[in-house]
N, C-alpha and C. Protein backbone atom coordinates (compact mmCIF):
# COMPACT_ATOMS: atom_id res chain seq x y z
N UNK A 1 0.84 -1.18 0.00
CA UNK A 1 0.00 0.00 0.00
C UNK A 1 0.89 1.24 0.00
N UNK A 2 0.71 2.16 -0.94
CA UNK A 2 1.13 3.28 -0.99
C UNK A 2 0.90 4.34 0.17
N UNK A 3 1.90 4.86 0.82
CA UNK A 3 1.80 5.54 2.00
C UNK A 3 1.29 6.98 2.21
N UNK A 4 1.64 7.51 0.64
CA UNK A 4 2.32 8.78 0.52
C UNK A 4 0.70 9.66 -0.10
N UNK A 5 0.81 10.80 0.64
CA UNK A 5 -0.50 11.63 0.20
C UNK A 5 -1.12 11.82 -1.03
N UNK A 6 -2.51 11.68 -1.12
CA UNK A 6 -2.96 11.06 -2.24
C UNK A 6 -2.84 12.81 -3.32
N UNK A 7 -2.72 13.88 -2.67
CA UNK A 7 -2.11 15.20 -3.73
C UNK A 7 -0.58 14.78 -3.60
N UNK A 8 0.25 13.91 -3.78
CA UNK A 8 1.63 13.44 -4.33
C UNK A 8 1.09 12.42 -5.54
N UNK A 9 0.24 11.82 -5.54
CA UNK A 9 -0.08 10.45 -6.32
C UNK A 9 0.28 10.75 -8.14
N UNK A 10 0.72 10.10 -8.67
CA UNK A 10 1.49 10.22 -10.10
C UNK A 10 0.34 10.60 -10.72
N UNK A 11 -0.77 10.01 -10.62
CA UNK A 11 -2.16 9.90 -11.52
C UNK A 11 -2.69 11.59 -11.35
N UNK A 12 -3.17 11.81 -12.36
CA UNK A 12 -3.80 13.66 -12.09
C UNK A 12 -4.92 13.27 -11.53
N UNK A 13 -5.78 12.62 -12.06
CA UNK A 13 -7.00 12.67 -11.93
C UNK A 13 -7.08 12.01 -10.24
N UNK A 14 -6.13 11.16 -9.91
CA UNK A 14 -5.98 10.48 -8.50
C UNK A 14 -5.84 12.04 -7.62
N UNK A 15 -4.94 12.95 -8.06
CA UNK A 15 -4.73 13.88 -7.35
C UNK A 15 -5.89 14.69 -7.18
N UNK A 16 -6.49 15.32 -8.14
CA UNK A 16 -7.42 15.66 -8.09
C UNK A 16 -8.87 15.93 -7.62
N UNK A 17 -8.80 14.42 -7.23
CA UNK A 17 -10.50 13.51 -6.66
C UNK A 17 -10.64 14.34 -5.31
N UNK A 18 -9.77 14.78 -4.81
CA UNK A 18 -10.29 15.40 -3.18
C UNK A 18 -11.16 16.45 -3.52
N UNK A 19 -10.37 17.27 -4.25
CA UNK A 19 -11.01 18.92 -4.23
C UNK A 19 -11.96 18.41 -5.41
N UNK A 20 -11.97 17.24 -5.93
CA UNK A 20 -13.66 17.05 -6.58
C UNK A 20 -14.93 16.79 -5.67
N UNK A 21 -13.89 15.80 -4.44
CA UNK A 21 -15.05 15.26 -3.91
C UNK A 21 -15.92 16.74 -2.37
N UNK A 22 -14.93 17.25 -2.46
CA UNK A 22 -15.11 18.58 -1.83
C UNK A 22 -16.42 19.71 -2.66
N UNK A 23 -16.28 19.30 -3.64
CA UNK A 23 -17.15 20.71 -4.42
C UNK A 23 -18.21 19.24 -4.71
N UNK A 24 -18.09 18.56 -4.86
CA UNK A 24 -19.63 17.71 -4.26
C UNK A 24 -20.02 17.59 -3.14
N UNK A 25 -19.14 17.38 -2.13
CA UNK A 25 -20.04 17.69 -0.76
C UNK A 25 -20.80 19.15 -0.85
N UNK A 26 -20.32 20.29 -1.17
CA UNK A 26 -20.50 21.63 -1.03
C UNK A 26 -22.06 21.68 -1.38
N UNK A 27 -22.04 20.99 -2.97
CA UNK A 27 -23.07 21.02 -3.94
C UNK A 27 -24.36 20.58 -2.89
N UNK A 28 -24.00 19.55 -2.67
CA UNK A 28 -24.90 18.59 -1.70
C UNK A 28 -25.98 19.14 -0.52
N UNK A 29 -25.23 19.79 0.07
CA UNK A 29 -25.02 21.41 1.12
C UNK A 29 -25.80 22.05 0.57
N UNK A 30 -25.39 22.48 -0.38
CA UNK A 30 -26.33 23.99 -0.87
C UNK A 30 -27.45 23.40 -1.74
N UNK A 31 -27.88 22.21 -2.59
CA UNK A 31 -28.98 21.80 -2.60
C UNK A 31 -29.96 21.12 -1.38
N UNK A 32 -29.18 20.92 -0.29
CA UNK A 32 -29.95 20.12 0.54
C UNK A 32 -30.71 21.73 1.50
N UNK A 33 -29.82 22.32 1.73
CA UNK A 33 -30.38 24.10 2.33
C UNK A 33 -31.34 24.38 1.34
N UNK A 34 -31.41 24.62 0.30
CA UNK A 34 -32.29 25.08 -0.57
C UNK A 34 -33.45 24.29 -0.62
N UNK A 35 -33.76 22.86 -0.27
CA UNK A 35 -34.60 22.43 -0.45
C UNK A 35 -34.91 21.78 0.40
N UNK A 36 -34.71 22.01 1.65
CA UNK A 36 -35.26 21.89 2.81
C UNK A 36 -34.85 20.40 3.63
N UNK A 37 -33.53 19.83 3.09
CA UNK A 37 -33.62 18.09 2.99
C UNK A 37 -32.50 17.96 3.79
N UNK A 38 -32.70 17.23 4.86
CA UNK A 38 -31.13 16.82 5.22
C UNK A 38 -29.79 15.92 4.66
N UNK A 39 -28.62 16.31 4.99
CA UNK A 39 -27.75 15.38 4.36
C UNK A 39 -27.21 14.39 4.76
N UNK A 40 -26.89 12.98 4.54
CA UNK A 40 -26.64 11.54 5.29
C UNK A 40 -24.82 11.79 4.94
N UNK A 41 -24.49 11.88 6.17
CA UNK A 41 -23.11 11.47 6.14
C UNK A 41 -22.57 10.19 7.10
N UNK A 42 -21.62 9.68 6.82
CA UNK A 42 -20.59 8.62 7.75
C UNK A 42 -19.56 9.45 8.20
N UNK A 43 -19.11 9.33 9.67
CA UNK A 43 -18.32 9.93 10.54
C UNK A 43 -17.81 8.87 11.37
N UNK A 44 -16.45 8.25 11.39
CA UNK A 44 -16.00 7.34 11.68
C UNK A 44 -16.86 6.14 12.11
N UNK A 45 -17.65 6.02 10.68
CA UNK A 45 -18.37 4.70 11.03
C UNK A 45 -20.11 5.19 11.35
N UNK A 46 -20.17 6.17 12.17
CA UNK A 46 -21.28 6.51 12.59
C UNK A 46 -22.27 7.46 11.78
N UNK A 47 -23.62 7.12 10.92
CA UNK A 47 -24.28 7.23 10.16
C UNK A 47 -24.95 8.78 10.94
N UNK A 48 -24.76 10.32 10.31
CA UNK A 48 -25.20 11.18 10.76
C UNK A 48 -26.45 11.74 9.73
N UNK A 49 -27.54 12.53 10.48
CA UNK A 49 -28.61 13.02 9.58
C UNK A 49 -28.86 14.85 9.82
N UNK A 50 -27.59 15.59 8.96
CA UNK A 50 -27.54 16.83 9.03
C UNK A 50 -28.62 17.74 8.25
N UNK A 51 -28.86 18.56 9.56
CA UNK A 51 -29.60 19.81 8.45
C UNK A 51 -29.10 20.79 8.65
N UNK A 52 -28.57 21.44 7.16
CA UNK A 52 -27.73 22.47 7.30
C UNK A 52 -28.39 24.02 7.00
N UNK A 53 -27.54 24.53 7.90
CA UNK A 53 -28.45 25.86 8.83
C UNK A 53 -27.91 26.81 7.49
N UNK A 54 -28.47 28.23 7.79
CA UNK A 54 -28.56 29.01 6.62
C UNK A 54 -27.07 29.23 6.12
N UNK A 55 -26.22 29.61 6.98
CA UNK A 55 -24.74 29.94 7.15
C UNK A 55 -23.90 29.00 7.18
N UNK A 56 -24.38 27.76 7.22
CA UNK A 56 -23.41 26.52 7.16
C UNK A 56 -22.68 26.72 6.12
N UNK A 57 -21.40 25.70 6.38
CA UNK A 57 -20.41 25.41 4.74
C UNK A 57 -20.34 24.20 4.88
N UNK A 58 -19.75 23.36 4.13
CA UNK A 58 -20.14 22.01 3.87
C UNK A 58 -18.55 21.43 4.41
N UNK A 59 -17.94 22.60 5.06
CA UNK A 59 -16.28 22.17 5.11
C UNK A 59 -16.37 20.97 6.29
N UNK A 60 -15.30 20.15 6.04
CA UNK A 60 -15.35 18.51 7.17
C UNK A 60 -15.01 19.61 8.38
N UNK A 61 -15.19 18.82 9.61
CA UNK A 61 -14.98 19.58 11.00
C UNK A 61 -14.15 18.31 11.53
């Protein structure tokens, strides 16, 4: 198993996938605020049911 941080990884698109998967959480966020819906996340294992407040950001805590 490769050790080394996945923004080092040879592949672009490997490098890349974070700050993709970041502007899909965001997306997620700001459609789920807009439409009144909460969002299902996993947090070390533990299945959470967020509703995100007007001022929220979708950034991990």
């Amino acid at each position: 198993m490769n050790k080394l941080p996945i923004d080092q990884a040879r592949d672009r698109d490997l490098r890349l996938s974070q700050v993709a998967l970041q502007r899909a959480a965001q997306r997620a966020h700001d459609v789920a605020r807009a439409t009144g819906t909460m969002v299902v996340v996993s947090r070390d294992g533990v299945i959470e049911h967020l509703k995100p407040e007007a001022g929220e950001d979708a950034s991990p805590k």
